[in-house]
C-alpha atoms as a PDB file:
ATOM      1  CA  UNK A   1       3.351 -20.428  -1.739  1.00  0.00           C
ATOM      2  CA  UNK A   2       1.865 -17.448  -2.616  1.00  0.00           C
ATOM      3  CA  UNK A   3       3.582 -13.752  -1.304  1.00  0.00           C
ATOM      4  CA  UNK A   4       1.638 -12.805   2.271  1.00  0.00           C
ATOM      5  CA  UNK A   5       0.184  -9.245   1.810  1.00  0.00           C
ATOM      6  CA  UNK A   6       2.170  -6.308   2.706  1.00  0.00           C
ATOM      7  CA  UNK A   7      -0.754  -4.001   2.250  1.00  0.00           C
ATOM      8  CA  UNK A   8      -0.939  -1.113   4.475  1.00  0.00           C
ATOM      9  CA  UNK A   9      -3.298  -1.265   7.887  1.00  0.00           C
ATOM     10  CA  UNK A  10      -6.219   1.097   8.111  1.00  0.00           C
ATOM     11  CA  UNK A  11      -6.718   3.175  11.130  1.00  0.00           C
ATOM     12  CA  UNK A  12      -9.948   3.641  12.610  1.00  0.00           C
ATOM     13  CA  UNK A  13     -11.692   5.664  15.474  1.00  0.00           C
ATOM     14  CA  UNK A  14      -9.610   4.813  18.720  1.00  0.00           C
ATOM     15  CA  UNK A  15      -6.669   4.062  17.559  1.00  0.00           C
ATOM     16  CA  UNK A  16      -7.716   0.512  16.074  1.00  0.00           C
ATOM     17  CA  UNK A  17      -5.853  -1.271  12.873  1.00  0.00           C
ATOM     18  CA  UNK A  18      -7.372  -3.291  10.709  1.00  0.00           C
ATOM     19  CA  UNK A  19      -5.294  -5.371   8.657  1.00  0.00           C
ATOM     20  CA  UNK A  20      -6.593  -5.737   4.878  1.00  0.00           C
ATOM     21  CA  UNK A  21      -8.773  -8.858   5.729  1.00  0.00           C
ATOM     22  CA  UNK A  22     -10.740  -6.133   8.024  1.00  0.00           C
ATOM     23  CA  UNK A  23      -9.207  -7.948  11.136  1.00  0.00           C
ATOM     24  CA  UNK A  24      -8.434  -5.922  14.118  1.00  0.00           C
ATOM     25  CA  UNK A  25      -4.886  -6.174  14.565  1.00  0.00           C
ATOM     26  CA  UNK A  26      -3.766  -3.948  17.601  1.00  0.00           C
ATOM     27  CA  UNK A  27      -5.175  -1.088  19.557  1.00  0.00           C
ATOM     28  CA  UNK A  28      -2.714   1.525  20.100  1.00  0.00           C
ATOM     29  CA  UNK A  29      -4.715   2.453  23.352  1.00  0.00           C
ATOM     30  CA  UNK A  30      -3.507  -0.825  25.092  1.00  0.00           C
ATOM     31  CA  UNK A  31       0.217  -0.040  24.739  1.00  0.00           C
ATOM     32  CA  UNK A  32       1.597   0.991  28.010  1.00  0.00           C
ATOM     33  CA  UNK A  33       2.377   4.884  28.035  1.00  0.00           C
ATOM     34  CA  UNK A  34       5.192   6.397  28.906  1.00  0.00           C
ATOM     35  CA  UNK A  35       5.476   9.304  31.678  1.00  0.00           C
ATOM     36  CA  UNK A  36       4.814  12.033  29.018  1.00  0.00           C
ATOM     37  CA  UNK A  37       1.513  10.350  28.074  1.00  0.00           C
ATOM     38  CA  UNK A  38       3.397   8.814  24.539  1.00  0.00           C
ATOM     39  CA  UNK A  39       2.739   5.240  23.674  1.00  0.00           C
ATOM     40  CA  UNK A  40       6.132   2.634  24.102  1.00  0.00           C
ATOM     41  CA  UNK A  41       6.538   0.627  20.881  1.00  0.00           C
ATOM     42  CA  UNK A  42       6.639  -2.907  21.346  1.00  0.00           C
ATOM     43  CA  UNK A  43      10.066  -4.075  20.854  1.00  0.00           C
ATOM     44  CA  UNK A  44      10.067  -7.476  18.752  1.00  0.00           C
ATOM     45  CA  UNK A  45      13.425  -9.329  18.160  1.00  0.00           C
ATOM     46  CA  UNK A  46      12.574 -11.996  15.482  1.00  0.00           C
ATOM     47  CA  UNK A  47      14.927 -15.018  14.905  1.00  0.00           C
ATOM     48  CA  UNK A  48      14.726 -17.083  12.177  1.00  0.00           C
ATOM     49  CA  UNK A  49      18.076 -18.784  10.607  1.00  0.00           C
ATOM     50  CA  UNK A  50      16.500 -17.492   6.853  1.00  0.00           C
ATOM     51  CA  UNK A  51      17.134 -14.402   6.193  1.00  0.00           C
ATOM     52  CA  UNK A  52      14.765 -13.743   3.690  1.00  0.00           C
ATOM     53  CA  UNK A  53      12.047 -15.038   6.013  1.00  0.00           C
ATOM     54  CA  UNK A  54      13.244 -12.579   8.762  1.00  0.00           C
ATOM     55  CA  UNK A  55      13.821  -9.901   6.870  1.00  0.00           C
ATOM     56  CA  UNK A  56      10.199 -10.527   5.468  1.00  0.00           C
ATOM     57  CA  UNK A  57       8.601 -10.924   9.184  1.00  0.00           C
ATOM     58  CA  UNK A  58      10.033  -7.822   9.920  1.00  0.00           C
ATOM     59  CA  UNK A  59       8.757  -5.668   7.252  1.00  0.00           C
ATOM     60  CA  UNK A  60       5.390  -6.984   7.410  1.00  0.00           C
ATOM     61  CA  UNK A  61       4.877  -6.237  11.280  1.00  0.00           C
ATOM     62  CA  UNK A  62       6.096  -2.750  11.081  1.00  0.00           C
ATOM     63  CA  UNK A  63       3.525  -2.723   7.982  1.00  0.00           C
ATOM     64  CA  UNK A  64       0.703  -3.966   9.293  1.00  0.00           C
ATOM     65  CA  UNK A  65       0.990  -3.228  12.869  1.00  0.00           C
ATOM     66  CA  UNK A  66       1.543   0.822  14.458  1.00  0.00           C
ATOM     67  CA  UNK A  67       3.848   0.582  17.379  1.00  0.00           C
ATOM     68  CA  UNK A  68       5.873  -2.607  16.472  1.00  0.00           C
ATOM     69  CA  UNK A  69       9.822  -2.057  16.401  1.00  0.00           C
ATOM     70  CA  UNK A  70      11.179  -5.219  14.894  1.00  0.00           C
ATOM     71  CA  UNK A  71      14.469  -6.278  14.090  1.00  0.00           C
ATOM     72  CA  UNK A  72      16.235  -9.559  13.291  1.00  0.00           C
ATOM     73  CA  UNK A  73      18.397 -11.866  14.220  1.00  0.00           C
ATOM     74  CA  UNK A  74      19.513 -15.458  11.717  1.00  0.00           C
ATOM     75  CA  UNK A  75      21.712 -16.574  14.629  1.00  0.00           C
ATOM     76  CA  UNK A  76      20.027 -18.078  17.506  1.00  0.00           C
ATOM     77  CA  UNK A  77      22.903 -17.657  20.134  1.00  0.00           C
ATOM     78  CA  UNK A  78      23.462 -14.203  18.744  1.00  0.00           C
ATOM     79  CA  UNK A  79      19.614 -13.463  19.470  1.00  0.00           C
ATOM     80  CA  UNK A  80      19.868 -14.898  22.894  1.00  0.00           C
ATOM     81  CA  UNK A  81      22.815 -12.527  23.376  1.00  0.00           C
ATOM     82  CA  UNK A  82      20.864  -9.191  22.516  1.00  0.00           C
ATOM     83  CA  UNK A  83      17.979 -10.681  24.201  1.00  0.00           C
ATOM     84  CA  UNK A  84      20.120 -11.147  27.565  1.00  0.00           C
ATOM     85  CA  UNK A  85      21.218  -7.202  26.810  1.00  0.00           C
ATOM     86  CA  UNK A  86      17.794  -6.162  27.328  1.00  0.00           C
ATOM     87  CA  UNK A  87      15.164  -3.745  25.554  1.00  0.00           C
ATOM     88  CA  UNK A  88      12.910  -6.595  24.026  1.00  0.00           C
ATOM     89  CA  UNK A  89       9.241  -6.775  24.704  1.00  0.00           C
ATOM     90  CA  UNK A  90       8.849 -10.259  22.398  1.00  0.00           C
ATOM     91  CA  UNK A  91      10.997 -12.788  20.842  1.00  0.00           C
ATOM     92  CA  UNK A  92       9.077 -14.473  17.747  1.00  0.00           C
ATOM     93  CA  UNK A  93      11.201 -17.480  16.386  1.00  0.00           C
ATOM     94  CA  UNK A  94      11.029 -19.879  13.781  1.00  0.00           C
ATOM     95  CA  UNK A  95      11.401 -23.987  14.948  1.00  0.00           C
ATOM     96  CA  UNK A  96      13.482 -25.247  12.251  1.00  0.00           C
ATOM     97  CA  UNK A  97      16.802 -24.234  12.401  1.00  0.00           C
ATOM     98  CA  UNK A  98      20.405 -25.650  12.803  1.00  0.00           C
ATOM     99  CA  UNK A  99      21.835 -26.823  16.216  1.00  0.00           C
ATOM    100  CA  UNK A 100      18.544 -25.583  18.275  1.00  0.00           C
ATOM    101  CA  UNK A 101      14.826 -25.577  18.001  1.00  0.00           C
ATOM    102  CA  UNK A 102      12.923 -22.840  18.194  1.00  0.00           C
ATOM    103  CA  UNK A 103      10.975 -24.070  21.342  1.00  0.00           C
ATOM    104  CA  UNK A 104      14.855 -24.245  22.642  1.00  0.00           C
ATOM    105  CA  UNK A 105      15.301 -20.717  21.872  1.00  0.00           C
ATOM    106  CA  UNK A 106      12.521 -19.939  23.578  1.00  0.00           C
ATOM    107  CA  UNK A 107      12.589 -21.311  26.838  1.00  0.00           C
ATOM    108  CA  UNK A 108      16.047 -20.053  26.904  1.00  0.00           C
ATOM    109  CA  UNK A 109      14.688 -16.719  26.367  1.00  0.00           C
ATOM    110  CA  UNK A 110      12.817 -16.994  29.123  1.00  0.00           C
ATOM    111  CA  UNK A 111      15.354 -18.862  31.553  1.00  0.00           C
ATOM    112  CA  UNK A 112      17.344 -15.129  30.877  1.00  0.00           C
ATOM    113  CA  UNK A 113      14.098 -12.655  30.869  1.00  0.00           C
ATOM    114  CA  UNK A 114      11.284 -13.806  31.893  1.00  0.00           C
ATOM    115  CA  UNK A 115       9.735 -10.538  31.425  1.00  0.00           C
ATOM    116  CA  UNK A 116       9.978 -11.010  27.421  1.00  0.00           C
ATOM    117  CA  UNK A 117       6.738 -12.708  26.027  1.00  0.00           C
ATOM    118  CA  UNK A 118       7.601 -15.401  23.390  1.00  0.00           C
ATOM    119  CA  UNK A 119       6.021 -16.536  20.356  1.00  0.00           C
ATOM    120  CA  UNK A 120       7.079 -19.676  17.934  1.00  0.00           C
ATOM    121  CA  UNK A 121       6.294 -18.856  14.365  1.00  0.00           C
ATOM    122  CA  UNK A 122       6.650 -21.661  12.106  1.00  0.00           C
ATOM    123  CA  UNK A 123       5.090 -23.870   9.523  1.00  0.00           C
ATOM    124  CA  UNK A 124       4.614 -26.952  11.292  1.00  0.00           C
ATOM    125  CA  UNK A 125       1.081 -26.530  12.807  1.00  0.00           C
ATOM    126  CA  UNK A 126       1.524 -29.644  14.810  1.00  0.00           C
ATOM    127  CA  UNK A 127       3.825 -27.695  17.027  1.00  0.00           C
ATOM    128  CA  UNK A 128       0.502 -25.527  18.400  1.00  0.00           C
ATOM    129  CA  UNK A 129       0.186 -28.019  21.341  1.00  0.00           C
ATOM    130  CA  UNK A 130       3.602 -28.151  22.344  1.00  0.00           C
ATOM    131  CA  UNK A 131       4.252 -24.443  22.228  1.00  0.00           C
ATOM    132  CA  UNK A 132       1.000 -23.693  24.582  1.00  0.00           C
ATOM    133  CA  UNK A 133       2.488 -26.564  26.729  1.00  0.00           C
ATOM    134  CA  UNK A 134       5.627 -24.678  26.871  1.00  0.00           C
ATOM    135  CA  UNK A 135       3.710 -21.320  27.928  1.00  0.00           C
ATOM    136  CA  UNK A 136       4.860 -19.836  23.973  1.00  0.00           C
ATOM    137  CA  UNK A 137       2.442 -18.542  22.070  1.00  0.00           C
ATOM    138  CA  UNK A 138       1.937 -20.136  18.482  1.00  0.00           C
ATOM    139  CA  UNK A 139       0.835 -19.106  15.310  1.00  0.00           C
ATOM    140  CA  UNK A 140       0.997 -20.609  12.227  1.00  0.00           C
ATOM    141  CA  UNK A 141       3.132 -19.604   8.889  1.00  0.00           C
ATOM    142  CA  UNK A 142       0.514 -19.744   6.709  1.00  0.00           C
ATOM    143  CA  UNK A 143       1.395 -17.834   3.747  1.00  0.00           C
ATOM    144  CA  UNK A 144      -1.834 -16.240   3.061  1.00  0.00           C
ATOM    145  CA  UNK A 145      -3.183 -12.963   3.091  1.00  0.00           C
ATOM    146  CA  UNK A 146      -4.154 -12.256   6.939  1.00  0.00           C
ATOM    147  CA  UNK A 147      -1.030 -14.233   8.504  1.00  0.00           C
ATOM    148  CA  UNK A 148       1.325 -10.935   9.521  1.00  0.00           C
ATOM    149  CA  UNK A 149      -1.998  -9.148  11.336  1.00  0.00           C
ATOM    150  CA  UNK A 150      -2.593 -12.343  13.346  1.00  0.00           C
ATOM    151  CA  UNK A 151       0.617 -12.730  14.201  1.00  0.00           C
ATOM    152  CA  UNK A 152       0.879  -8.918  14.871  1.00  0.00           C
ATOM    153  CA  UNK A 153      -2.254  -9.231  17.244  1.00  0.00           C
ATOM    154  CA  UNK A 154      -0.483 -12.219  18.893  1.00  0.00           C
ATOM    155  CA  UNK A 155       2.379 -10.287  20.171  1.00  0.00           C
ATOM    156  CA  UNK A 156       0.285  -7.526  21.233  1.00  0.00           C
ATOM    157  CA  UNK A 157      -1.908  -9.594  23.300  1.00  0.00           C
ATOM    158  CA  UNK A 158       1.272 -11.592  24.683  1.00  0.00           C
ATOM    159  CA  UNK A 159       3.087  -8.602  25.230  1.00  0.00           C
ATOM    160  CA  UNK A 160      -0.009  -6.652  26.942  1.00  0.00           C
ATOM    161  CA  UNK A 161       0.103  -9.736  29.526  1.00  0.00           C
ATOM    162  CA  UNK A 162       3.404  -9.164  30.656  1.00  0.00           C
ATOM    163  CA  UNK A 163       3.665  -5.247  30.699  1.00  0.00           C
ATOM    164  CA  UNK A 164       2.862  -3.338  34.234  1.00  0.00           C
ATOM    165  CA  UNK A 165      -0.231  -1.243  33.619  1.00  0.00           C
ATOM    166  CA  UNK A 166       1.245   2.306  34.176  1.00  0.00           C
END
């Protein structure tokens, strides 16, 4: 599988990011401001039980996307924990993993915040249907150039749904 790009966004007029396929990835001018007129980054927890695969997720979103803060998680019921604690805006999970699926992980997510927009992020495109079914948005490890700004524009979208408009 070849290595997804990490090549940096470019900004243009309005705040817009284009990822290096000349995509638009997010628009900073959607992101809910705070009181002082500053933008709140979108908190993203991503779980997946590979490190390397987290680890990777995260890097790439904070690449290719202004205004994500990601962090990881490789323990499911750990991630459900933080999640419970609060501060997340998104949880992005992988499927396969031991003991619980990511759709699992998900609708437990949302059992505990329903407030936090979720997203299943796996390999297995014949999850797509299943994940809408579940209200989760889906997108598809790909491992091409593009996949990161997709999934980047996925969580902004998701997230934009479920913020109050200030």
């Amino acid at each position: 599988m070849p290595a997804p790009s990490l090549d940096p966004p470019a900004v243009v007029n309005g705040g817009t990011v284009l990822g290096p396929s000349g995509a638009k990835v997010v628009s900073m001018s959607t992101l809910a401001r705070t009181t002082d007129g500053e933008r709140d980054p979108i908190r993203v927890l991503v779980v997946d039980d590979e490190a390397p695969a987290a680890e990777l997720a995260e890097a790439a979103l904070e690449r290719v996307a202004e205004g994500l803060d990601v962090e990881t998680a490789t323990d499911p019921a750990a991630a459900l924990e933080r999640l419970a604690d609060g501060g997340y805006d998104c949880l992005v999970s992988d499927y396969h993993m031991p003991g619980i699926d990511g759709l699992e992980v998900c609708r437990a997510a949302r059992t505990r915040r329903p407030e936090v927009a979720c997203v299943l992020f796996t390999s297995d495109g014949r999850l797509a249907g299943p994940a809408r079914e579940a209200g989760v948005g889906f997108q598809e490890k790909r491992g091409r150039r593009g996949q990161f700004e997709a999934l980047a524009a996925l969580i902004q979208r998701r997230v934009a749904g479920k913020r109050p408009r200030r």
